[in-house]
PDB file of N, CA and C in Angstrom:
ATOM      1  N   UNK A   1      80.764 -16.871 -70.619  1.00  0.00           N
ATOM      2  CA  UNK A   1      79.611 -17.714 -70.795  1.00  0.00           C
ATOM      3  C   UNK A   1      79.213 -18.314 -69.457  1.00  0.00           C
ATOM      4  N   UNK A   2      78.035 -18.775 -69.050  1.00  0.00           N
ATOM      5  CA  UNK A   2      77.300 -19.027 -68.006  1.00  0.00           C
ATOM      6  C   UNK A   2      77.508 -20.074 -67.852  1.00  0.00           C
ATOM      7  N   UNK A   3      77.429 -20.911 -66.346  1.00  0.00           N
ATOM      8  CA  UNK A   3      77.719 -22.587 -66.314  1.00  0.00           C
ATOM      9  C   UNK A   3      76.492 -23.431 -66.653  1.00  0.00           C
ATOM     10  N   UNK A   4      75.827 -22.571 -67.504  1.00  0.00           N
ATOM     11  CA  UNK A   4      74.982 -23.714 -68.403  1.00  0.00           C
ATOM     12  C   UNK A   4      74.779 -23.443 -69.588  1.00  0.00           C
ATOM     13  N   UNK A   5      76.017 -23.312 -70.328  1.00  0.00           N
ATOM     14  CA  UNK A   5      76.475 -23.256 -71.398  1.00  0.00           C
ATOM     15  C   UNK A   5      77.346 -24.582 -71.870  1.00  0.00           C
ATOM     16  N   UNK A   6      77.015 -25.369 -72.991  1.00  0.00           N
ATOM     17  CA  UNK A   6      77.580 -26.437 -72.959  1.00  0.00           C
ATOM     18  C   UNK A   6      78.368 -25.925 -74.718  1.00  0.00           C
ATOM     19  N   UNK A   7      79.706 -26.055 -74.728  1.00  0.00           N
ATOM     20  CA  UNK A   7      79.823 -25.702 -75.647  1.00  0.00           C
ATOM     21  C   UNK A   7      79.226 -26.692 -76.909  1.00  0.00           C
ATOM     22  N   UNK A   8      79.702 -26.606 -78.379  1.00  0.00           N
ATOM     23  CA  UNK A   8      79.031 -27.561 -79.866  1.00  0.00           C
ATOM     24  C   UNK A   8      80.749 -28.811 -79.324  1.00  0.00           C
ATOM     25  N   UNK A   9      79.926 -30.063 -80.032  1.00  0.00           N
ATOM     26  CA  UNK A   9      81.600 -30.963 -80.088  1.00  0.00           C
ATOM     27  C   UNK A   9      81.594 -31.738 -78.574  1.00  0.00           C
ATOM     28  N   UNK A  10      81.112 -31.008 -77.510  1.00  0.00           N
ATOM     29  CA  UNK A  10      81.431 -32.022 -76.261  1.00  0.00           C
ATOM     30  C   UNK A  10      80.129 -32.977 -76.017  1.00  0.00           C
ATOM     31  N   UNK A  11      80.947 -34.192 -75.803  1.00  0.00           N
ATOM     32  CA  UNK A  11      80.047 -34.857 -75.663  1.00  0.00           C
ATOM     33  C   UNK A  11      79.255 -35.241 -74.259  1.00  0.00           C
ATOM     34  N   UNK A  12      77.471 -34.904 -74.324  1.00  0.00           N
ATOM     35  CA  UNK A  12      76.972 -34.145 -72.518  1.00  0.00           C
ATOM     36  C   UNK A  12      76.318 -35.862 -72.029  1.00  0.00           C
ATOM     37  N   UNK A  13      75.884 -36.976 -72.692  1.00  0.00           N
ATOM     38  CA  UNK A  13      75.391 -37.360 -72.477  1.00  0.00           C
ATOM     39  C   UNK A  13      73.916 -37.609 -72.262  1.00  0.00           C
ATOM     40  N   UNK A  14      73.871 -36.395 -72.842  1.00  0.00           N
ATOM     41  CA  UNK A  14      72.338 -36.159 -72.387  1.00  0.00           C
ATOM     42  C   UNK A  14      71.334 -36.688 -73.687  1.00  0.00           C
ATOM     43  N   UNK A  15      70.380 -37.460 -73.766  1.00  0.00           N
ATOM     44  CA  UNK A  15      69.770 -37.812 -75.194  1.00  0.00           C
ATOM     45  C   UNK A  15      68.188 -37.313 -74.586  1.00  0.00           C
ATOM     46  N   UNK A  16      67.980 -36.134 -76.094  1.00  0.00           N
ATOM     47  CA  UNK A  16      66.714 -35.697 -76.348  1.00  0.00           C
ATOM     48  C   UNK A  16      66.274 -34.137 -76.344  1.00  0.00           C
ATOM     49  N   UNK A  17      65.701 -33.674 -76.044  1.00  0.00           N
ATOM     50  CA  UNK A  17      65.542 -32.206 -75.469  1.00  0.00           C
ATOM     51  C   UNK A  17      66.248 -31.661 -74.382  1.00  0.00           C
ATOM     52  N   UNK A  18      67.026 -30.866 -74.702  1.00  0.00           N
ATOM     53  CA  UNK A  18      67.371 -29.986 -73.728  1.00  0.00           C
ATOM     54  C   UNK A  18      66.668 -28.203 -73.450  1.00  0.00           C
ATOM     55  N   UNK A  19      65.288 -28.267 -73.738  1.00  0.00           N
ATOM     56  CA  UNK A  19      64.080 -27.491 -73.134  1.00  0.00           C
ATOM     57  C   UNK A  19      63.720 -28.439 -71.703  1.00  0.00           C
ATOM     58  N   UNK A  20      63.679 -27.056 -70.756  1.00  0.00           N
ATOM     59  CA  UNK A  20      63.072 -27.359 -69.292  1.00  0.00           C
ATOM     60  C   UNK A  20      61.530 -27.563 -69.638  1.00  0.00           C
ATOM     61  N   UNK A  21      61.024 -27.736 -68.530  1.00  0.00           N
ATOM     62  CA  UNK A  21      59.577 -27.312 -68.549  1.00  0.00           C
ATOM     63  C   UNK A  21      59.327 -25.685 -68.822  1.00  0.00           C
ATOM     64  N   UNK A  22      58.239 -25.403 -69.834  1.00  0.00           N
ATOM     65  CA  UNK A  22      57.549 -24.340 -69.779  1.00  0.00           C
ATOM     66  C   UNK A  22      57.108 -23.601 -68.938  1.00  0.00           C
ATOM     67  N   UNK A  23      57.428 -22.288 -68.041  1.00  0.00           N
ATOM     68  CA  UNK A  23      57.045 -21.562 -67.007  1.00  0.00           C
ATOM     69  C   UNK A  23      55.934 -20.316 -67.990  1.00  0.00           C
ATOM     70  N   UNK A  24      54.781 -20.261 -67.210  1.00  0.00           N
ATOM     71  CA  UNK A  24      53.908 -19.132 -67.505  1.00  0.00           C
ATOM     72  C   UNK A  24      54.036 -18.422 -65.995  1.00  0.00           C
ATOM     73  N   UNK A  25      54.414 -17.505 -66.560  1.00  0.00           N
ATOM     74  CA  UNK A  25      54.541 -16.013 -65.853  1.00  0.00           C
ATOM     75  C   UNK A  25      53.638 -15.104 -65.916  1.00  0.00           C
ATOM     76  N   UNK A  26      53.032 -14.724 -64.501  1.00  0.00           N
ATOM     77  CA  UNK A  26      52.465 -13.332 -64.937  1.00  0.00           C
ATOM     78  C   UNK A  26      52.817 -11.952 -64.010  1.00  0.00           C
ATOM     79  N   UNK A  27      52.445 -11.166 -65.426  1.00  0.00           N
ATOM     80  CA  UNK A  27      53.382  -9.768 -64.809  1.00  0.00           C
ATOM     81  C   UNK A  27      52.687  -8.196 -64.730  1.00  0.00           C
ATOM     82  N   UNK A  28      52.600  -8.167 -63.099  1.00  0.00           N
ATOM     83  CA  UNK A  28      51.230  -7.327 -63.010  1.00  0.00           C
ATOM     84  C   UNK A  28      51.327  -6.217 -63.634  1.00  0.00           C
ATOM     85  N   UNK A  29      49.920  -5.378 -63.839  1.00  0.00           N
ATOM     86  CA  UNK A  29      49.734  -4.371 -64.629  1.00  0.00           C
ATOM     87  C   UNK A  29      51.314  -3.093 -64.008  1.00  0.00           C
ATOM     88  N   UNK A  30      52.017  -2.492 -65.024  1.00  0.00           N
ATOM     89  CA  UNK A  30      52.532  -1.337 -64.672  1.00  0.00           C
ATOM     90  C   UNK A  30      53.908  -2.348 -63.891  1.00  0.00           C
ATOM     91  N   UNK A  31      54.630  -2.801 -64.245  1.00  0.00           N
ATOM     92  CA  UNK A  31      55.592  -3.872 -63.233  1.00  0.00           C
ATOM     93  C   UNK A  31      56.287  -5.012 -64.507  1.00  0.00           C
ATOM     94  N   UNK A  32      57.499  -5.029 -64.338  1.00  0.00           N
ATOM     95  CA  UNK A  32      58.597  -5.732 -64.781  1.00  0.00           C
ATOM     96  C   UNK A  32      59.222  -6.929 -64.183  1.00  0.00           C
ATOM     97  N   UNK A  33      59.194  -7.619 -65.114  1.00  0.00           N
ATOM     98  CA  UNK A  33      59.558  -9.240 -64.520  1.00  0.00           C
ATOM     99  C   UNK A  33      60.898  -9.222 -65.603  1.00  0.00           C
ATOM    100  N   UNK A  34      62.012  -9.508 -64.798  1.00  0.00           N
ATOM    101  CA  UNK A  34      63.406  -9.954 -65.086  1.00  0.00           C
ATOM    102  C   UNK A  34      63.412 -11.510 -65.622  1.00  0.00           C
ATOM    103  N   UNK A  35      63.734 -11.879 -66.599  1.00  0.00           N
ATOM    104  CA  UNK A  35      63.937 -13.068 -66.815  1.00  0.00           C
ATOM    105  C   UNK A  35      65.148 -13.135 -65.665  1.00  0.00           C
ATOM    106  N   UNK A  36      65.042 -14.635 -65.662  1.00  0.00           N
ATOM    107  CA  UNK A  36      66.111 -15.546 -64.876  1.00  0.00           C
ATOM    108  C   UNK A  36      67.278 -15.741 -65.902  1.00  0.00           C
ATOM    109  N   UNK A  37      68.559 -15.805 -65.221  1.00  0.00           N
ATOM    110  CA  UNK A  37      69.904 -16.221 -65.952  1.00  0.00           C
ATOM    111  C   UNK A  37      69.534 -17.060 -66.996  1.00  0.00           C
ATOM    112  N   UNK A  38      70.166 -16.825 -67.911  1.00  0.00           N
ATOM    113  CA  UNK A  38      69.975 -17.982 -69.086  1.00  0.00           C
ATOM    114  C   UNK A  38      69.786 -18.002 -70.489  1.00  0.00           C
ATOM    115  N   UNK A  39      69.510 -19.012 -70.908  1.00  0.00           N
ATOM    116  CA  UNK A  39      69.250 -18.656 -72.602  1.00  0.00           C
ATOM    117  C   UNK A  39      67.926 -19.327 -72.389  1.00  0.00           C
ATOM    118  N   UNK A  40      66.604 -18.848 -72.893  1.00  0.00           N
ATOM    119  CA  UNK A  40      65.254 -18.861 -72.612  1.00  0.00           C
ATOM    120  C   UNK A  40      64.713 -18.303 -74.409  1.00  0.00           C
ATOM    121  N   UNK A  41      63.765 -18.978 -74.700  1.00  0.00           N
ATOM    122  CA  UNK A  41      63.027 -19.440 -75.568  1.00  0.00           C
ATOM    123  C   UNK A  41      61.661 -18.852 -74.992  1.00  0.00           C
ATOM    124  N   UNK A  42      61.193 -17.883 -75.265  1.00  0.00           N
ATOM    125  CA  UNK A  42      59.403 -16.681 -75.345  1.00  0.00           C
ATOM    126  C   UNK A  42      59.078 -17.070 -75.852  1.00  0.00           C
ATOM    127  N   UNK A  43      57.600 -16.821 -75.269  1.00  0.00           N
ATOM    128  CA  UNK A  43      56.694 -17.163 -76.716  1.00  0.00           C
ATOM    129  C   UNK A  43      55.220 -17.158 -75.571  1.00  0.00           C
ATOM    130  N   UNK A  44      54.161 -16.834 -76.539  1.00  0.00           N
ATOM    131  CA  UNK A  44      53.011 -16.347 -75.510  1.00  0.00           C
ATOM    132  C   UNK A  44      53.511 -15.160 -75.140  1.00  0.00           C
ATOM    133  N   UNK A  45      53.350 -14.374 -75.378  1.00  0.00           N
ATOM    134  CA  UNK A  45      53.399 -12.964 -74.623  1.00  0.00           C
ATOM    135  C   UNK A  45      52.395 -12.055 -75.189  1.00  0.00           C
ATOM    136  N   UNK A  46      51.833 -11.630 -73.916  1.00  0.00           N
ATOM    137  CA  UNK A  46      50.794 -10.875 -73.572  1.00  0.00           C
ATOM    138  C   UNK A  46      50.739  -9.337 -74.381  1.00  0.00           C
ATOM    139  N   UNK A  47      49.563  -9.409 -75.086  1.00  0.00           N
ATOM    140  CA  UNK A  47      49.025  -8.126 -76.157  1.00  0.00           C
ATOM    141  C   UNK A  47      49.965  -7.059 -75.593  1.00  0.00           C
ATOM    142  N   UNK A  48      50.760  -6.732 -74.143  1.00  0.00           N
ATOM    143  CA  UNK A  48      50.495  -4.626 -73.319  1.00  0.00           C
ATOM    144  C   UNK A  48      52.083  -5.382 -72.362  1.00  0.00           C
ATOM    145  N   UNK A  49      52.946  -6.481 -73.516  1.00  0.00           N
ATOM    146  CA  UNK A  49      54.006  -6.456 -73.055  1.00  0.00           C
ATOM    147  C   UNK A  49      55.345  -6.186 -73.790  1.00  0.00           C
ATOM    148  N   UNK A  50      56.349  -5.399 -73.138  1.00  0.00           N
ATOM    149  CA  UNK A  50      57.503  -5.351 -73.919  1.00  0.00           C
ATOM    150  C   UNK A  50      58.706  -5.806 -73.255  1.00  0.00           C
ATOM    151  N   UNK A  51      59.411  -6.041 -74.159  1.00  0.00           N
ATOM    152  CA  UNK A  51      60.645  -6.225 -73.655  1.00  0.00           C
ATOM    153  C   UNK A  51      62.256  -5.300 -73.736  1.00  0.00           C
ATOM    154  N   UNK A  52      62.561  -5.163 -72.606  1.00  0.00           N
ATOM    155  CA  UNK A  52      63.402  -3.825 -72.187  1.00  0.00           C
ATOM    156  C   UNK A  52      64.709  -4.669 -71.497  1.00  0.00           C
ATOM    157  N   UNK A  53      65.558  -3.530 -72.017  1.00  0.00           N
ATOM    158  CA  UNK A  53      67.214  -3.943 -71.489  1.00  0.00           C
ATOM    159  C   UNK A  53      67.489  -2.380 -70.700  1.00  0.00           C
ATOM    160  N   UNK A  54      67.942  -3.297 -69.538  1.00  0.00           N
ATOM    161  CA  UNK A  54      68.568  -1.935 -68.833  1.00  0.00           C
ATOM    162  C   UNK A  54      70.491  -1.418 -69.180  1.00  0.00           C
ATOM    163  N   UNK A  55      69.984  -0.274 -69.853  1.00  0.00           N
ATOM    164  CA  UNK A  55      71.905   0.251 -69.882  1.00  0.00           C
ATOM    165  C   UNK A  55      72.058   0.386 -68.371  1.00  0.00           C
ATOM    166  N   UNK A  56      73.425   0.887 -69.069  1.00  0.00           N
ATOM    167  CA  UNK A  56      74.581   0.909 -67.569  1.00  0.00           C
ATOM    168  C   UNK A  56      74.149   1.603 -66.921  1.00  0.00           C
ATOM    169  N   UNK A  57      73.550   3.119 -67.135  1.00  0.00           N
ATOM    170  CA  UNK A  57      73.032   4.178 -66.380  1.00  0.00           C
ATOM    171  C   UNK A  57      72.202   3.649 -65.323  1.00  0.00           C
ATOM    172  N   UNK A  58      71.389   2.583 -65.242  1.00  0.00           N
ATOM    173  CA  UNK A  58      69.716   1.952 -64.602  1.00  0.00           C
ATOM    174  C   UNK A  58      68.850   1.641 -65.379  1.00  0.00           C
ATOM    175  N   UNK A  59      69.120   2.713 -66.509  1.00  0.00           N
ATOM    176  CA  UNK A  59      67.641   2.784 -67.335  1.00  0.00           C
ATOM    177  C   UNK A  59      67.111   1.981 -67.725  1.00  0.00           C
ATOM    178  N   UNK A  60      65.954   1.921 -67.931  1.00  0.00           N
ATOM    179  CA  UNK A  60      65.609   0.443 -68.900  1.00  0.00           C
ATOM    180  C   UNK A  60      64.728   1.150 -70.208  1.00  0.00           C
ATOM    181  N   UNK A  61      65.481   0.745 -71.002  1.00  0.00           N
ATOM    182  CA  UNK A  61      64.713   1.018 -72.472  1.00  0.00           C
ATOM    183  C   UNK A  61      63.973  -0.164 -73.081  1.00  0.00           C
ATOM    184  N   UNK A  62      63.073   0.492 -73.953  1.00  0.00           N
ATOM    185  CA  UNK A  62      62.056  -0.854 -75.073  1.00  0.00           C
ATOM    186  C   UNK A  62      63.075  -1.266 -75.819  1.00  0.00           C
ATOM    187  N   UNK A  63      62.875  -2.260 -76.396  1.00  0.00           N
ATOM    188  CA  UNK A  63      63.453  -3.245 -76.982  1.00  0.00           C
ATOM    189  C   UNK A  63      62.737  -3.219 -78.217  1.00  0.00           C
ATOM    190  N   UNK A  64      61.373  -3.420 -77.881  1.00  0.00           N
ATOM    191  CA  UNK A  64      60.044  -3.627 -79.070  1.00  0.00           C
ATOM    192  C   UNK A  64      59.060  -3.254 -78.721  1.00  0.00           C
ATOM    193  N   UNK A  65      58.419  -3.046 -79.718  1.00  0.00           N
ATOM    194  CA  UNK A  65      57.252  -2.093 -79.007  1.00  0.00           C
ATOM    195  C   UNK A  65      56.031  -3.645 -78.412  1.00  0.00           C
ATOM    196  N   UNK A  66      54.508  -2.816 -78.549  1.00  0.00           N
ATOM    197  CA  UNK A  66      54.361  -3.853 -76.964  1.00  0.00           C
ATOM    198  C   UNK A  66      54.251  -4.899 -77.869  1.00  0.00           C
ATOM    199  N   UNK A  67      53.765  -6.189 -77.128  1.00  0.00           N
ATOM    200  CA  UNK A  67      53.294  -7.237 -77.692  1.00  0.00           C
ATOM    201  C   UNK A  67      54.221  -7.789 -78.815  1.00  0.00           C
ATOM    202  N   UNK A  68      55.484  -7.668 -79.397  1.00  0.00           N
ATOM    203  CA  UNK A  68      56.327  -7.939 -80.250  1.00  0.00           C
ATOM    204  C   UNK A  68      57.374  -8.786 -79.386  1.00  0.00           C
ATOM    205  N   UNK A  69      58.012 -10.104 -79.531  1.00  0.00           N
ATOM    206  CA  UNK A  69      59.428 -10.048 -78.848  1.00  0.00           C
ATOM    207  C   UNK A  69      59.627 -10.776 -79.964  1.00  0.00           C
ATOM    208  N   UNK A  70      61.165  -9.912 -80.330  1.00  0.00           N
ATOM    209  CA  UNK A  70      61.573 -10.182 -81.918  1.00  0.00           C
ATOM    210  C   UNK A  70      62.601 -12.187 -82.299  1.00  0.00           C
ATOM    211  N   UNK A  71      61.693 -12.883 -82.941  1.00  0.00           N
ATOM    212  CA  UNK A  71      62.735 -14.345 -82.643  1.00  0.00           C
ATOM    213  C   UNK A  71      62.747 -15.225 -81.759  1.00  0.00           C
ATOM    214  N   UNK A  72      62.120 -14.660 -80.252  1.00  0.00           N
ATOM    215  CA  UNK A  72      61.545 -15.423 -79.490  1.00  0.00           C
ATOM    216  C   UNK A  72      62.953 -16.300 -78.263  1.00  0.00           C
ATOM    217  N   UNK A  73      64.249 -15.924 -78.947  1.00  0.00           N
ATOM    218  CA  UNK A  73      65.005 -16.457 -78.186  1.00  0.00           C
ATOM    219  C   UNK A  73      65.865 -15.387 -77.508  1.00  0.00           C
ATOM    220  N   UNK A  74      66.281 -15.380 -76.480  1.00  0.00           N
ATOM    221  CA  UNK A  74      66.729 -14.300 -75.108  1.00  0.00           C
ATOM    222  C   UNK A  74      68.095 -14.889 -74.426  1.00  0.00           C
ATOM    223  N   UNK A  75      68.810 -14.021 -74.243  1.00  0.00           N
ATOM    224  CA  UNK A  75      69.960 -14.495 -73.359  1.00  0.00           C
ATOM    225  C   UNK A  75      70.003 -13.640 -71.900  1.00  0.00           C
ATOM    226  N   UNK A  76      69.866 -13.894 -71.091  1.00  0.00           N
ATOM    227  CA  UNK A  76      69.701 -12.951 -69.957  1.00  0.00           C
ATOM    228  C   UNK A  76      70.765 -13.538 -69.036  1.00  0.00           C
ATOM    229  N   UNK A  77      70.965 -12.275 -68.458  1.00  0.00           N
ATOM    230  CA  UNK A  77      72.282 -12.202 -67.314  1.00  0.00           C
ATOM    231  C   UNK A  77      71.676 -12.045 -65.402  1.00  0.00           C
ATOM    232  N   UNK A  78      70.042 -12.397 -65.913  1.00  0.00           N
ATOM    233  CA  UNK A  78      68.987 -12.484 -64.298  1.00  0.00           C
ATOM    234  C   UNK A  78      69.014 -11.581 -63.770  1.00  0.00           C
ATOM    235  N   UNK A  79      69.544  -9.857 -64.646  1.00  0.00           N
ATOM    236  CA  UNK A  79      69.525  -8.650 -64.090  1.00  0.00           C
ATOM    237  C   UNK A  79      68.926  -7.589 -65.094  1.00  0.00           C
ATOM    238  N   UNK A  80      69.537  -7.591 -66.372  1.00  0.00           N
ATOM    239  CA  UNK A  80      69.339  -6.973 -67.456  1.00  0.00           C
ATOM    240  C   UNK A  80      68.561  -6.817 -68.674  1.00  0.00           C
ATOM    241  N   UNK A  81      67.537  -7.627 -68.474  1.00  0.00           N
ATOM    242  CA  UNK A  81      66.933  -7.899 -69.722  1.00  0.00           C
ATOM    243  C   UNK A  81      65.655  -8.475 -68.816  1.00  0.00           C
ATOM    244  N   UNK A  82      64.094  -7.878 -69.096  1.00  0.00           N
ATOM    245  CA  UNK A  82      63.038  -7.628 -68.780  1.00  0.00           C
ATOM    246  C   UNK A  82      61.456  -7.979 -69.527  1.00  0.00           C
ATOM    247  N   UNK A  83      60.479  -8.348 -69.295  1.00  0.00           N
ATOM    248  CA  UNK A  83      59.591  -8.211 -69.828  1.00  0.00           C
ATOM    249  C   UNK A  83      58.432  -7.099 -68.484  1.00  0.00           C
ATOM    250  N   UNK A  84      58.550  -6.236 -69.681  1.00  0.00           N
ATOM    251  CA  UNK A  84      57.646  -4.925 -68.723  1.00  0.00           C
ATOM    252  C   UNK A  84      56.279  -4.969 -69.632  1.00  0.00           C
ATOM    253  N   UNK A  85      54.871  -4.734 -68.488  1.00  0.00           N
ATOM    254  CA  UNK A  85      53.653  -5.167 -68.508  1.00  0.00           C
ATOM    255  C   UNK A  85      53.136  -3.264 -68.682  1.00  0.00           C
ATOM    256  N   UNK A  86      52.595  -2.694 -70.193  1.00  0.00           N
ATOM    257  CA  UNK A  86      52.343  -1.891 -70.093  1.00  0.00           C
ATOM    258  C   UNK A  86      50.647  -1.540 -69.746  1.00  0.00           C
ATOM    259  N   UNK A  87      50.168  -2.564 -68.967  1.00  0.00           N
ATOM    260  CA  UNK A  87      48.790  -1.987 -69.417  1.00  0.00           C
ATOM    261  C   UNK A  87      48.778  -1.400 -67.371  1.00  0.00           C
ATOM    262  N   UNK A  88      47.365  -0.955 -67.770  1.00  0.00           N
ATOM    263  CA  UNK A  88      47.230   0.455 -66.480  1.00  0.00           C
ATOM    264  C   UNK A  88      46.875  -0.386 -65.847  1.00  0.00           C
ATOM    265  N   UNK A  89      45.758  -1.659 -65.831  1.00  0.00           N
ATOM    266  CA  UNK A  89      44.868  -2.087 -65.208  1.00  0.00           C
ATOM    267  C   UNK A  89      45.246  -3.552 -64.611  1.00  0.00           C
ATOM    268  N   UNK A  90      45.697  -4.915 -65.626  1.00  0.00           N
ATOM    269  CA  UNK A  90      45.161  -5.990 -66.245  1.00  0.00           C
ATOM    270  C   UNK A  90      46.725  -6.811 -66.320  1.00  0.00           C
ATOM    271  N   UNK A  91      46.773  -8.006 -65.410  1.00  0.00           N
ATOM    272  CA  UNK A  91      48.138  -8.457 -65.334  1.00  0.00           C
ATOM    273  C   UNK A  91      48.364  -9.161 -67.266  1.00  0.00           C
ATOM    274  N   UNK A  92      49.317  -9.678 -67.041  1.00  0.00           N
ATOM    275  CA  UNK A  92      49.838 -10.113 -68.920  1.00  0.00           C
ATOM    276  C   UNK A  92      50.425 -11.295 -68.594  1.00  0.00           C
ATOM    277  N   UNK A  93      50.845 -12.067 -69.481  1.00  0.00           N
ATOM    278  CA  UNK A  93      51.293 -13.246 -69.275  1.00  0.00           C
ATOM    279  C   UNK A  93      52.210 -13.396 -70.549  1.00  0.00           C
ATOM    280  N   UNK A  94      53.418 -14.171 -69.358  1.00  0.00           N
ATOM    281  CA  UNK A  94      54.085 -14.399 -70.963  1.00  0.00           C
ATOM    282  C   UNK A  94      54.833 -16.027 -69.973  1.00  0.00           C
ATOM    283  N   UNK A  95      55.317 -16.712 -71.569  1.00  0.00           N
ATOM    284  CA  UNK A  95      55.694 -18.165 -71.368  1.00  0.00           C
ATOM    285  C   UNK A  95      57.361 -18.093 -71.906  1.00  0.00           C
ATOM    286  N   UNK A  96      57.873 -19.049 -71.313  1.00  0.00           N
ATOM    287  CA  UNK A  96      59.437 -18.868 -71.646  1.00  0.00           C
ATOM    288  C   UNK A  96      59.831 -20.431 -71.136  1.00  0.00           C
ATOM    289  N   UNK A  97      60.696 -21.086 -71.667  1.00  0.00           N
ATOM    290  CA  UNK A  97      61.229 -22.471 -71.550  1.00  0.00           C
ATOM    291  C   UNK A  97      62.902 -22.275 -71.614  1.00  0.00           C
ATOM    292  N   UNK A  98      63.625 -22.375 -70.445  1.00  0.00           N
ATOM    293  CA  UNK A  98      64.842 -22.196 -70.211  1.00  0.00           C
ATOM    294  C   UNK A  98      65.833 -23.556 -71.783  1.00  0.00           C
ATOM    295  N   UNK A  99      66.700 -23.240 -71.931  1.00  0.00           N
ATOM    296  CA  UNK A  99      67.207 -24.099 -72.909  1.00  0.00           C
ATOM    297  C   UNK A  99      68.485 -24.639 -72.225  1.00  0.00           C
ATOM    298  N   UNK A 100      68.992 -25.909 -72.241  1.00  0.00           N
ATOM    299  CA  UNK A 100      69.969 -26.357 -71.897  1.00  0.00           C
ATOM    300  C   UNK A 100      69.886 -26.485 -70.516  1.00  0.00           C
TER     301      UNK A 100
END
């Protein structure tokens, strides 16, 4: 687990939301934006976007087809896990709020 992982039971001190600020991203036509380390909360995402995990090989496969991200919540390792912009032309936008 990542060092911003707080486990259930400890007590953080912290009172209220533990959502960052909201980042809007945009991700030019034909081009893949890596989420950042973390557990991140989507939402807003752009009609000609998907989201792709790269296996071990390099590859990066769909996840969902476009415009779908399934649940809206993501765990990313800031290497492996992607939102790829399928349109030919026309950047996309997508929104994500880091958690904890």
């Amino acid at each position: 687990m990542g060092a911003d992982f707080i486990p259930t039971g400890i007590a953080t001190g912290v009172v209220g939301s533990l959502f960052a600020t909201e980042v809007t991203q945009a991700v030019a036509a034909q081009t893949r934006f890596v989420l950042p380390v973390g557990t991140h909360y989507v939402y807003t995402v752009g009609t000609d976007i998907r989201l792709q995990i790269q296996a071990s090989g390099g590859v990066w496969n769909n996840i969902t087809a476009i415009g779908v991200i399934p649940g809206g919540a993501l765990v990313s390792d800031g290497t492996n896990i992607a939102m790829w912009n399928a349109h030919a032309t026309a950047s996309e936008n997508i929104t994500y709020i880091k958690v904890g």
